[in-house]
Protein backbone atom coordinates (compact mmCIF):
# COMPACT_ATOMS: atom_id res chain seq x y z
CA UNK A 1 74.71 97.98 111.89
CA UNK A 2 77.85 98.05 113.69
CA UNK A 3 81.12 98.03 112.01
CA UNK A 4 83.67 96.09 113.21
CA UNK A 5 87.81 97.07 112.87
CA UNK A 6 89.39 94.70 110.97
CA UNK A 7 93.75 95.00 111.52
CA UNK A 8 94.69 95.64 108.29
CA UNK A 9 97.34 92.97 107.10
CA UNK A 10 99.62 95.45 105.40
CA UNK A 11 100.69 96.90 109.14
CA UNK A 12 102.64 95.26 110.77
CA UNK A 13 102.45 93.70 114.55
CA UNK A 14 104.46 95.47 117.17
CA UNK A 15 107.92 93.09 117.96
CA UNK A 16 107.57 91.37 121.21
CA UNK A 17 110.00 92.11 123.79
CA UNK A 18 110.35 90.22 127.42
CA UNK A 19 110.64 91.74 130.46
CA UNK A 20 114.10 91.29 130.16
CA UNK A 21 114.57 93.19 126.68
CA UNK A 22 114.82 90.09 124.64
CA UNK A 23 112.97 90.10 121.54
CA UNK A 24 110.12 87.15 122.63
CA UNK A 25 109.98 85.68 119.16
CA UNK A 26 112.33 83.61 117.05
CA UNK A 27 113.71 86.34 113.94
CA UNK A 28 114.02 85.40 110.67
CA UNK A 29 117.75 84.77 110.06
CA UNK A 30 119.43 84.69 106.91
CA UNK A 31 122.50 83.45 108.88
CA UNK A 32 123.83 82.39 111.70
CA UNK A 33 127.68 81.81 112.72
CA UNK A 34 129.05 80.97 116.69
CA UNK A 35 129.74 85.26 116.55
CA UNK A 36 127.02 86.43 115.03
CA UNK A 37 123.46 86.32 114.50
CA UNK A 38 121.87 88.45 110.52
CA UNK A 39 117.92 88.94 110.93
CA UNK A 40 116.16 89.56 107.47
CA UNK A 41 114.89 92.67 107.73
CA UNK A 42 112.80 95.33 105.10
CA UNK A 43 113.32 99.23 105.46
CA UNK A 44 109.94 100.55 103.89
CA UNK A 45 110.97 104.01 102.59
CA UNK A 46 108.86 107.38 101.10
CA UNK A 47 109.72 108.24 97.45
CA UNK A 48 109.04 111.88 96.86
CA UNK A 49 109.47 112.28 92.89
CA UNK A 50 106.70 109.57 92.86
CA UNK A 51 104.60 109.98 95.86
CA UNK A 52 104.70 106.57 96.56
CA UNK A 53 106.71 103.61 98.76
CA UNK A 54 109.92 101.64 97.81
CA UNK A 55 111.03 98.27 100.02
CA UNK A 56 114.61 98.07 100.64
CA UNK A 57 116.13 95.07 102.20
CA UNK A 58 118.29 95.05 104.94
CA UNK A 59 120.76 92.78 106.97
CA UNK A 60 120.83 93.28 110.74
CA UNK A 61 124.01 92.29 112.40
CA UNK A 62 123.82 91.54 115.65
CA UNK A 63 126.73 89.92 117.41
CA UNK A 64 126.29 86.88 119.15
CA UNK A 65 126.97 88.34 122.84
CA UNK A 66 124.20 90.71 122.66
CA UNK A 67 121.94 87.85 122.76
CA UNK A 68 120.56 84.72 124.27
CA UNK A 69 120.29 82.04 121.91
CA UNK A 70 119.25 83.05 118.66
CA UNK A 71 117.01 86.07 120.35
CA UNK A 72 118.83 89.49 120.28
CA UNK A 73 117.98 92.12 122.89
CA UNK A 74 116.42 95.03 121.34
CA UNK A 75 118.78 97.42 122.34
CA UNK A 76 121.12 95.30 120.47
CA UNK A 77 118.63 94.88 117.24
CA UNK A 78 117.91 98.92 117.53
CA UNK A 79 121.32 99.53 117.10
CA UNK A 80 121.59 96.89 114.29
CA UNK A 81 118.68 98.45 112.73
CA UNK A 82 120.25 101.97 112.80
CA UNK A 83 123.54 100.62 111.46
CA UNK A 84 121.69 99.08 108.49
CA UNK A 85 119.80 102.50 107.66
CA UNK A 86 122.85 104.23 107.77
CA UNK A 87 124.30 102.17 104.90
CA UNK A 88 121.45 101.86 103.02
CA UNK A 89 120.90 105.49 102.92
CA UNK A 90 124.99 106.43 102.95
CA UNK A 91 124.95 108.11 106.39
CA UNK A 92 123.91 111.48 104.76
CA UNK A 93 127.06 111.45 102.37
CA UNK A 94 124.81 111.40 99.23
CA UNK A 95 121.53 113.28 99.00
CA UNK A 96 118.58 111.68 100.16
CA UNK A 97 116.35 110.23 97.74
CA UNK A 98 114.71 107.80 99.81
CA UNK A 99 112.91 108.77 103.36
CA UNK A 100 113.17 106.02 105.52
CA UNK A 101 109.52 105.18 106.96
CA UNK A 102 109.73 101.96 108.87
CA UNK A 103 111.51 98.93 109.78
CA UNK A 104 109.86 95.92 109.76
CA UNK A 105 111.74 92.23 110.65
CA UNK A 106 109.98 88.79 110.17
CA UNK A 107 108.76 86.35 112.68
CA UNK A 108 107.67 83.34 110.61
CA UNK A 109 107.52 85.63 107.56
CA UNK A 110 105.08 87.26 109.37
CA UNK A 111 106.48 91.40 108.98
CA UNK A 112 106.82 92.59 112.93
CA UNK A 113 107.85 96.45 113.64
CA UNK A 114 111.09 97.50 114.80
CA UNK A 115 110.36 100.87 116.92
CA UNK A 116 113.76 103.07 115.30
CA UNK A 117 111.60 105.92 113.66
């Protein structure tokens, strides 16, 4: 009998991107001004003492120029993405205790991939 590959629900879909690098969904935002747009965002990060995985959550700041609508462009969300990181891990003025994994952002609560590892 055949077995069949199932996508396992716990990994997340890659984020769709036009041709025109705009992210080709609508984000989860937890707000929304006329000079900036926040996407909801999770950094999923190693914990060595325990072997196992710790969610963080993250705000995204994007501001409003670097997108169309409500739609950033993903060079603008990568470097939203990397600014968030960078606080939530102290920019390397602390010692680590979290490895940063993955980035995941929500389309429809649905968790989508944000390519910064």
């Amino acid at each position: 009998m055949a077995k069949h590959f199932t996508p396992d629900a716990s990994v997340p879909q890659a984020l769709p991107v036009a041709d025109d690098d705009i992210v080709a969904a609508d984000l989860d935002l937890c707000l929304s001004t006329p000079s900036t747009v926040v996407v909801s965002a999770r950094l999923d990060v190693a914990v060595p003492d325990v072997g196992g995985t710790r969610s963080l959550d993250l705000a995204l700041v994007i501001p409003r120029s670097q997108c169309r609508g409500e739609r950033p462009t993903l060079a603008a969300l990568l470097q939203a993405a990397q600014a968030a990181v960078a606080r939530a891990t102290r920019a390397g003025t602390t010692p680590l205790l979290y490895l940063p994994r993955r980035i995941v952002a929500f389309v429809a609560g649905q968790p989508h991939l944000i390519p910064v590892f």
